[in-house]
C-alpha atoms as a PDB file:
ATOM      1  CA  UNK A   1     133.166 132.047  49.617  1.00  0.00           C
ATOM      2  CA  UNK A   2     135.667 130.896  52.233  1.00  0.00           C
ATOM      3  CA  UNK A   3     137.799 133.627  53.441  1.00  0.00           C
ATOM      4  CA  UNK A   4     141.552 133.454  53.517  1.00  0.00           C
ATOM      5  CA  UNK A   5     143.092 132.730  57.376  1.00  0.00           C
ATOM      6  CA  UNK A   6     146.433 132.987  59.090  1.00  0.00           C
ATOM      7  CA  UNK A   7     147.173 130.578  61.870  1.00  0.00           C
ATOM      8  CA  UNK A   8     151.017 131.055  63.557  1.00  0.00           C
ATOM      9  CA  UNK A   9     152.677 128.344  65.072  1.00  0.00           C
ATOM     10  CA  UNK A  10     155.787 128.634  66.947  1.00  0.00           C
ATOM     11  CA  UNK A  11     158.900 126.474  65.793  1.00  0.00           C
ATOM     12  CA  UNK A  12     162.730 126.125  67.246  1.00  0.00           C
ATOM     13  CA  UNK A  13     165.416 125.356  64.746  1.00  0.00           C
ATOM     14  CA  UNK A  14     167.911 123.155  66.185  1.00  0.00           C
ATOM     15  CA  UNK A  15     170.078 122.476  62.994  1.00  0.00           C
ATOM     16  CA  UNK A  16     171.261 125.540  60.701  1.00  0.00           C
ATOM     17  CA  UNK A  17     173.400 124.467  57.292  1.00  0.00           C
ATOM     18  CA  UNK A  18     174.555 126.924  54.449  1.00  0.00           C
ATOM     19  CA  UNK A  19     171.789 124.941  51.907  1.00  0.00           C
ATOM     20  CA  UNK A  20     168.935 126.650  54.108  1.00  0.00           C
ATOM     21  CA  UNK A  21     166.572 123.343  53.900  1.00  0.00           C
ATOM     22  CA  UNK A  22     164.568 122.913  56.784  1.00  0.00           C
ATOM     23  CA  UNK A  23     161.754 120.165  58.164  1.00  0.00           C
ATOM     24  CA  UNK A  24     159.239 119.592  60.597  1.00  0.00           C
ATOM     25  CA  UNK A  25     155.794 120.101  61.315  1.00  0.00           C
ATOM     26  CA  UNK A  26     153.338 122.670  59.915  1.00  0.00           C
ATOM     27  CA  UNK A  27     150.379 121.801  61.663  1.00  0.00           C
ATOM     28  CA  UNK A  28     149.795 119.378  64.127  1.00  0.00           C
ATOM     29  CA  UNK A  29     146.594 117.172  64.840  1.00  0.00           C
ATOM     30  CA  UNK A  30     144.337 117.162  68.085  1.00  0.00           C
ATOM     31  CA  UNK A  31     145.902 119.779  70.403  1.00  0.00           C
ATOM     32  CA  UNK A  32     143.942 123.145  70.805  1.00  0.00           C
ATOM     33  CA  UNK A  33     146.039 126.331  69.991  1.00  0.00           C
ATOM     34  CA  UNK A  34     145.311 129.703  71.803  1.00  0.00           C
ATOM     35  CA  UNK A  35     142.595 130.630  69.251  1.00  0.00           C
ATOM     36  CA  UNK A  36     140.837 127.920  70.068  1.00  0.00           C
ATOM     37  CA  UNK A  37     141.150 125.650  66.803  1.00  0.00           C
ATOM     38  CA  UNK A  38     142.120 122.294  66.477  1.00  0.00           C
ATOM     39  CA  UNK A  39     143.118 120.837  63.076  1.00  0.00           C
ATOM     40  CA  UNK A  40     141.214 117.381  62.677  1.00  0.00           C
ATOM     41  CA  UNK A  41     143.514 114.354  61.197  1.00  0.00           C
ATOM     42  CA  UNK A  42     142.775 114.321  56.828  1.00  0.00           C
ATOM     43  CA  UNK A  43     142.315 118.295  56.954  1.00  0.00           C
ATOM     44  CA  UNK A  44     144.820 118.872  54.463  1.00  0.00           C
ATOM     45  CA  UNK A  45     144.260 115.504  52.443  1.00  0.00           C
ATOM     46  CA  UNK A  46     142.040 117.059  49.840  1.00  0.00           C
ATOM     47  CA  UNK A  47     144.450 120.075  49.075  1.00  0.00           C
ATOM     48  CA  UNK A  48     147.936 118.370  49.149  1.00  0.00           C
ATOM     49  CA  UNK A  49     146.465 115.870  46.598  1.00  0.00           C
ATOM     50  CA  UNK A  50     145.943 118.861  44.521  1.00  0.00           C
ATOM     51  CA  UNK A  51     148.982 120.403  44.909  1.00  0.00           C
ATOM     52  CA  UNK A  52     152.333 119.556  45.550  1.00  0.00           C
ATOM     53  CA  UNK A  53     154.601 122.627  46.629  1.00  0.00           C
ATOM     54  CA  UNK A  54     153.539 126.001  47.766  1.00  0.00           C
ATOM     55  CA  UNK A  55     155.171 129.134  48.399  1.00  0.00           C
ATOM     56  CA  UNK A  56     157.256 130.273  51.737  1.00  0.00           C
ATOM     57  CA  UNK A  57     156.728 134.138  52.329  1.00  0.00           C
ATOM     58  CA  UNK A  58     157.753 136.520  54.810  1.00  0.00           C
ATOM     59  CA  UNK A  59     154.352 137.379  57.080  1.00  0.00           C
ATOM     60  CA  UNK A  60     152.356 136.552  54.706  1.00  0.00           C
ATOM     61  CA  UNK A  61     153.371 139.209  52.272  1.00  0.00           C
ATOM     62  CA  UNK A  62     153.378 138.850  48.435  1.00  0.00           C
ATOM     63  CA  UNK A  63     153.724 142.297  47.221  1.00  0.00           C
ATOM     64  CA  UNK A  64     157.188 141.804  45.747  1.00  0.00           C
ATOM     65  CA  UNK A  65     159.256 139.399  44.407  1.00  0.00           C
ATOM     66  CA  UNK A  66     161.366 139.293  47.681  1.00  0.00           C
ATOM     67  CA  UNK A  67     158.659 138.750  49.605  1.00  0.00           C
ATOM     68  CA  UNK A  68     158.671 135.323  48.390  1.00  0.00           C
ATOM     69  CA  UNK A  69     161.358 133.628  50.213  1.00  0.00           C
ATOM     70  CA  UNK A  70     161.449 129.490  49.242  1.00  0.00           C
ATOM     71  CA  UNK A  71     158.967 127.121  48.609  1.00  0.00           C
ATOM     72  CA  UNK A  72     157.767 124.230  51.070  1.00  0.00           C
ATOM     73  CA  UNK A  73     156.442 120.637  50.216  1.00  0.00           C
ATOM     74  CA  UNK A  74     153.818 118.838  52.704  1.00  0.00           C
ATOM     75  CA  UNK A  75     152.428 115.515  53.902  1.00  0.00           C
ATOM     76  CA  UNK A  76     150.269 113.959  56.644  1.00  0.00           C
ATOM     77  CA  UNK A  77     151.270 111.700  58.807  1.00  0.00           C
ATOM     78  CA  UNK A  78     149.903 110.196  62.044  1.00  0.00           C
ATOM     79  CA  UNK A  79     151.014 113.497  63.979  1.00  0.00           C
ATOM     80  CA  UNK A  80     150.440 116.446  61.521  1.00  0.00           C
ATOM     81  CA  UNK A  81     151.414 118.094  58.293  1.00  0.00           C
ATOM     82  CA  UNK A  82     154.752 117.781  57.886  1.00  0.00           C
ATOM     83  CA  UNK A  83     156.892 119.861  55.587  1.00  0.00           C
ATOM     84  CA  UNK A  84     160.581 119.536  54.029  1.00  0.00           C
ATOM     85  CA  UNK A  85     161.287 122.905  52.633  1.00  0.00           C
ATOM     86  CA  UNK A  86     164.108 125.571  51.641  1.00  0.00           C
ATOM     87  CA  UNK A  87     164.618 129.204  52.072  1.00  0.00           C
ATOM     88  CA  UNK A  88     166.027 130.544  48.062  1.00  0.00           C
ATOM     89  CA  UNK A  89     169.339 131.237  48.889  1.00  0.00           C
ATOM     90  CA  UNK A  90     170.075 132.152  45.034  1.00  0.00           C
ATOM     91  CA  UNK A  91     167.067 134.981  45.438  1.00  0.00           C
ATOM     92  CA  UNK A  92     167.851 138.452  47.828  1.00  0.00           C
ATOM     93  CA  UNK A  93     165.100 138.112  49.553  1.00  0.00           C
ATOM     94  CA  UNK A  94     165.395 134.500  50.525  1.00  0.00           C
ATOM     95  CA  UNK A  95     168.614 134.777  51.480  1.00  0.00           C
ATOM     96  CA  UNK A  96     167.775 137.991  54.004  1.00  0.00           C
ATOM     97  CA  UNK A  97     165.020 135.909  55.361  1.00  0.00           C
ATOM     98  CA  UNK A  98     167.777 132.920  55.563  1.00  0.00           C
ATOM     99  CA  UNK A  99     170.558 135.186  57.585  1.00  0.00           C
ATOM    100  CA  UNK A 100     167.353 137.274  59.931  1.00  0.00           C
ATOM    101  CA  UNK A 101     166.193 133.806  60.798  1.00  0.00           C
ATOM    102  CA  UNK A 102     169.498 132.407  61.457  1.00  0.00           C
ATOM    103  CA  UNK A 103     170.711 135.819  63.806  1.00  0.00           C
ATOM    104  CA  UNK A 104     167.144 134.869  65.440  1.00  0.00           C
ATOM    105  CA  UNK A 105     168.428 131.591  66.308  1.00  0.00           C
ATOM    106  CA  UNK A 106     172.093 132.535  68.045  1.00  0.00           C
ATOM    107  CA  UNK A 107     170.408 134.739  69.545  1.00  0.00           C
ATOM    108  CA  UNK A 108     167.738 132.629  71.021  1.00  0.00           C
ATOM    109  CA  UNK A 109     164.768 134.186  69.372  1.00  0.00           C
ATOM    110  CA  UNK A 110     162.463 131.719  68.334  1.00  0.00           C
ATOM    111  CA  UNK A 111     160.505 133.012  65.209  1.00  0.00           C
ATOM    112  CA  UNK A 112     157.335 131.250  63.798  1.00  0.00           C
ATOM    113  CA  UNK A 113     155.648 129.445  61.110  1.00  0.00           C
ATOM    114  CA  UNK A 114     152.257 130.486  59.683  1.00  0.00           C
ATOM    115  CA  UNK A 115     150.350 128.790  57.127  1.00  0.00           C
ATOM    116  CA  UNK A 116     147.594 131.048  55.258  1.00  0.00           C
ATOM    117  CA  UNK A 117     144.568 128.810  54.265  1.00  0.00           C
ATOM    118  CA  UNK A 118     141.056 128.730  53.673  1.00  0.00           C
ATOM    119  CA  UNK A 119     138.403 127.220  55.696  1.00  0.00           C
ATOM    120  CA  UNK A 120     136.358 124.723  53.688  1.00  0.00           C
ATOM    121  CA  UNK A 121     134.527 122.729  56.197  1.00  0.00           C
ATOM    122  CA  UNK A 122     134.042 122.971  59.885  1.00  0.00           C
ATOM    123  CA  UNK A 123     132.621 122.393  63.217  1.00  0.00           C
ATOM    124  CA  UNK A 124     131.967 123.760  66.330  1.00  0.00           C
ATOM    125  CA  UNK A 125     132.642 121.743  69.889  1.00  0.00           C
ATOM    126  CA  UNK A 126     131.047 123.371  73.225  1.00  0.00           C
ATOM    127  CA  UNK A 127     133.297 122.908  76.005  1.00  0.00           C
ATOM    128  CA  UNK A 128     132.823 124.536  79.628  1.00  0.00           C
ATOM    129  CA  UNK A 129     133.598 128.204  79.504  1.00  0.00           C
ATOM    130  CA  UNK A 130     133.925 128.135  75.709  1.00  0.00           C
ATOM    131  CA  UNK A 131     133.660 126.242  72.227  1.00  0.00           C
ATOM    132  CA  UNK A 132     136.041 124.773  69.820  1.00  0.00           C
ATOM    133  CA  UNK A 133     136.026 124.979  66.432  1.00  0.00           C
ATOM    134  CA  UNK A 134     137.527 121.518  64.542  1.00  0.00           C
ATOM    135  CA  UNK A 135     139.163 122.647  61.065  1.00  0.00           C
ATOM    136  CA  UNK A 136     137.485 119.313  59.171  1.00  0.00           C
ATOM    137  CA  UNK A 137     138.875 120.535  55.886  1.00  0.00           C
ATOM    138  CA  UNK A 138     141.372 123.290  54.625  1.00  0.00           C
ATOM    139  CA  UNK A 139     142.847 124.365  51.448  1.00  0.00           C
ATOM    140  CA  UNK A 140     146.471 125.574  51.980  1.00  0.00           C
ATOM    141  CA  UNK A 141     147.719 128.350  49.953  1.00  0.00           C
ATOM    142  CA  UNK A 142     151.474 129.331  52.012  1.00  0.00           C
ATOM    143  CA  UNK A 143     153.611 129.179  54.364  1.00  0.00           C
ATOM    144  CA  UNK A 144     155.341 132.196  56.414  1.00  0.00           C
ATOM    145  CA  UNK A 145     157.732 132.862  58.583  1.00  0.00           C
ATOM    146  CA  UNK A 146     156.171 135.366  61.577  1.00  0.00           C
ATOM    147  CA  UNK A 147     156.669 136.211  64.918  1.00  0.00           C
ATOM    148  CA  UNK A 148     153.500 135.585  66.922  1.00  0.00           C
ATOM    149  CA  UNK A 149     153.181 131.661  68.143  1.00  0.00           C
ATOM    150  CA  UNK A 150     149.808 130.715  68.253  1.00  0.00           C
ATOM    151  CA  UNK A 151     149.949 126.900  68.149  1.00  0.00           C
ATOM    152  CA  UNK A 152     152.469 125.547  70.878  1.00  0.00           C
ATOM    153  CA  UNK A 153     152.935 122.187  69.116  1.00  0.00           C
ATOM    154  CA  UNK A 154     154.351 122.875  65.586  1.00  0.00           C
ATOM    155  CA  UNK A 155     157.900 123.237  65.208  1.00  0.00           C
ATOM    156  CA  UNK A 156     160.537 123.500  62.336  1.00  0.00           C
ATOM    157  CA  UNK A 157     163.065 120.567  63.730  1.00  0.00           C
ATOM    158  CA  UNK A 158     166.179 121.358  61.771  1.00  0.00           C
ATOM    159  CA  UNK A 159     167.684 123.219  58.973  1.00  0.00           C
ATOM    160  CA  UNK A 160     169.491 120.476  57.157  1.00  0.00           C
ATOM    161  CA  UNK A 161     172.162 119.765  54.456  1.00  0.00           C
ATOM    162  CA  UNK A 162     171.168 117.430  51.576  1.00  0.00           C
ATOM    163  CA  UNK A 163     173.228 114.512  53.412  1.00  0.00           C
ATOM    164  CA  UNK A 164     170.401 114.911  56.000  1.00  0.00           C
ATOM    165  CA  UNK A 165     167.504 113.972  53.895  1.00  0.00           C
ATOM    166  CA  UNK A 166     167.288 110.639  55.344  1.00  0.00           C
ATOM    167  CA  UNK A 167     166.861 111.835  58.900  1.00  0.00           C
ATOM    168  CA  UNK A 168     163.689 111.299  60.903  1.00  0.00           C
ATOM    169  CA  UNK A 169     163.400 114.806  62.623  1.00  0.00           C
ATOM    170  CA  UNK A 170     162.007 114.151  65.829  1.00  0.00           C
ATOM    171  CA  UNK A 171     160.429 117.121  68.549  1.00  0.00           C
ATOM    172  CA  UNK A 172     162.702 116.120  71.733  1.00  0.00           C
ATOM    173  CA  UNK A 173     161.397 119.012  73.664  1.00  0.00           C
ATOM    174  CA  UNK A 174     157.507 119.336  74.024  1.00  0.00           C
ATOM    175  CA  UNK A 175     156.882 123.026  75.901  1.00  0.00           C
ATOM    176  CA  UNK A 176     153.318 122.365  75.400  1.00  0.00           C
ATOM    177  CA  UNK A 177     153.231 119.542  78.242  1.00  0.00           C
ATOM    178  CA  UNK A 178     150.993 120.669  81.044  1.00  0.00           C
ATOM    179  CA  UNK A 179     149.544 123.953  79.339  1.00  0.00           C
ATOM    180  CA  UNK A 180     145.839 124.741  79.064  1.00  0.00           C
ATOM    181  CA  UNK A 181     144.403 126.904  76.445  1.00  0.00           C
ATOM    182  CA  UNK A 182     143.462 130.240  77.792  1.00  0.00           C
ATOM    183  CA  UNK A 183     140.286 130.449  75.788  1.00  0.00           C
ATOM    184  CA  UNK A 184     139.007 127.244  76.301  1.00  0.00           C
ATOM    185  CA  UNK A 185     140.339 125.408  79.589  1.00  0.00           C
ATOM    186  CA  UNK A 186     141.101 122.663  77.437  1.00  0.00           C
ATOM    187  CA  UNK A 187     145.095 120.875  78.390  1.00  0.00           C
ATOM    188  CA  UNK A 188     146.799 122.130  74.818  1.00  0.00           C
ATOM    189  CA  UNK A 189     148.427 118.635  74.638  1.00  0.00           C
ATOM    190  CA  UNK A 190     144.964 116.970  74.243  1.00  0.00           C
ATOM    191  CA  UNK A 191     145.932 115.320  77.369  1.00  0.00           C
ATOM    192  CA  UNK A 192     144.031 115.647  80.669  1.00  0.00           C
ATOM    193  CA  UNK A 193     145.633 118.558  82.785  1.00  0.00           C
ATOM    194  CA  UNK A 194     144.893 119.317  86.675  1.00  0.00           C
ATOM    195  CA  UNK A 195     144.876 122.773  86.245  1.00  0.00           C
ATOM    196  CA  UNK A 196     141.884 122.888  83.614  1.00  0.00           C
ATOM    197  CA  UNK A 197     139.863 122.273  86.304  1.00  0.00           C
ATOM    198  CA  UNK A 198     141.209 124.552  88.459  1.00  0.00           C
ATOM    199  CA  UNK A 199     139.999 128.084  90.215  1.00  0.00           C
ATOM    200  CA  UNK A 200     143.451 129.644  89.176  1.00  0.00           C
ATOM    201  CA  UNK A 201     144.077 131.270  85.579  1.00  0.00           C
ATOM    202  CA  UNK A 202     147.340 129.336  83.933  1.00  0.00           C
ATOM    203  CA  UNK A 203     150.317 131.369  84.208  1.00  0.00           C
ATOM    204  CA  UNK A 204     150.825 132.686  80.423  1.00  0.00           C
ATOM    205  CA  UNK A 205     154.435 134.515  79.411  1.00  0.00           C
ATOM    206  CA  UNK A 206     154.411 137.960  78.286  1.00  0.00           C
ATOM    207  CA  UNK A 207     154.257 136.112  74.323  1.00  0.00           C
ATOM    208  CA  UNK A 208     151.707 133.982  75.435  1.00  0.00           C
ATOM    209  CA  UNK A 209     149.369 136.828  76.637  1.00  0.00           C
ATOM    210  CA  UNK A 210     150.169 138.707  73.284  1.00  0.00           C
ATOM    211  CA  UNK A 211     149.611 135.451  71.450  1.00  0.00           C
ATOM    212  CA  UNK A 212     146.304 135.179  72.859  1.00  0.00           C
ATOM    213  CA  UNK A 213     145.261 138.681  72.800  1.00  0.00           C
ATOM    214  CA  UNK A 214     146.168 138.379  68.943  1.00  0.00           C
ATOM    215  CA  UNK A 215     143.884 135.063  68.525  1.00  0.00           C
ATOM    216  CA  UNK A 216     141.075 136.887  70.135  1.00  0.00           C
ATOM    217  CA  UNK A 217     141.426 139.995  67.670  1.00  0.00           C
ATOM    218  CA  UNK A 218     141.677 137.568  64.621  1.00  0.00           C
ATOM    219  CA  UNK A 219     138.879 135.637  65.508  1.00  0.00           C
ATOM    220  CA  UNK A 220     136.729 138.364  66.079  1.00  0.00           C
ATOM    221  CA  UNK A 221     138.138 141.116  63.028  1.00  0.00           C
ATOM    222  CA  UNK A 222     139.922 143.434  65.517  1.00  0.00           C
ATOM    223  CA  UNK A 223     142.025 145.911  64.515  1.00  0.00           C
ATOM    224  CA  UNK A 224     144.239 147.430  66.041  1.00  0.00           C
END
């Protein structure tokens, strides 16, 4: 039986409203994250048809009631799963996760998105220095909000009012331009990238490095 998986993404708000809706993208197709994954195109077409909302938790934690913090609706499109979704502002606990998330943001802490899924089908890639495994298939279960990016390229756009709605959200500011995945070599934009090939180790932040060490200890069931 398929075990349950976290993957983090990393998202910027650029929009914050008193209604706490938000959009923007969940996962996104064909760029390797630090774990070495890659989410194929029609992953998530199986489980969206089967349901239609899911629930939006804090780190993945269910235990109580505040815990659960909004809900989150999802579709594919030719980039990713996107998402239009809303922190309960009516609830305690969404509304702490609203006002934490918001303090984040003025204070230029960007927090992110995790989805919690299962694994149905799969395959491996060998690459030089390293493989990559292709998520074919996935059954979604949640969303989160964390703090540990692990994929570069999925962002929450804006928090919008419900004048907003018609809004295309677009990502204006792609960080993940010219990266390489440390486990794999591979340019996380699924574009060629000079430096893949290079002698030289990419440059990684001090939350890159943890991201990484963090993909390596999921992957392989360390704990710390």
């Amino acid at each position: 039986m398929p075990k349950k998986e976290h993957k983090t993404f990393d998202f910027e708000i650029k929009e914050l409203s008193e209604e706490g809706r938000f959009s923007g993208y969940l996962s996104t197709f064909g760029n390797v994250d630090q774990g070495g994954d890659v989410v194929d195109a029609g992953a998530f077409k199986k489980t969206l048809k089967e349901t239609k909302a899911f629930p939006l938790t804090w780190a993945h934690q269910t235990s109580t009631p505040d815990l659960v913090i909004g809900s989150f609706e999802a579709k594919e499109d030719e980039k990713g799963l996107f998402m239009n979704g809303e922190f309960y502002l009516d609830q305690d606990g969404g509304l702490k996760a609203y006002k934490l998330v918001k303090k984040f943001f003025e204070k230029g802490i960007k927090v992110g998105l995790s989805m919690g899924y299962k694994t149905i089908k799969d395959a491996i890639e060998t690459v030089a220095g390293g493989f990559i495994r292709h998520l074919k298939e996935v059954k979604l279960r949640e969303g989160a909000v964390a703090l540990f990016p692990m994929n570069l390229n999925a962002r929450i756009t804006q928090l919008k009012e419900d004048s907003d709605e018609g809004d295309d959200p677009q990502d204006k500011n792609d960080e993940n331009l010219g990266k390489v995945c440390p486990t794999c070599g591979k340019a996380l934009d699924g574009k060629p990238d000079d430096k893949s090939t290079s002698d030289e180790p990419p440059e990684l932040t001090p939350e890159e490095i943890h991201s990484v060490l963090k993909g390596i200890a999921d992957r392989f069931k360390i704990k710390s």
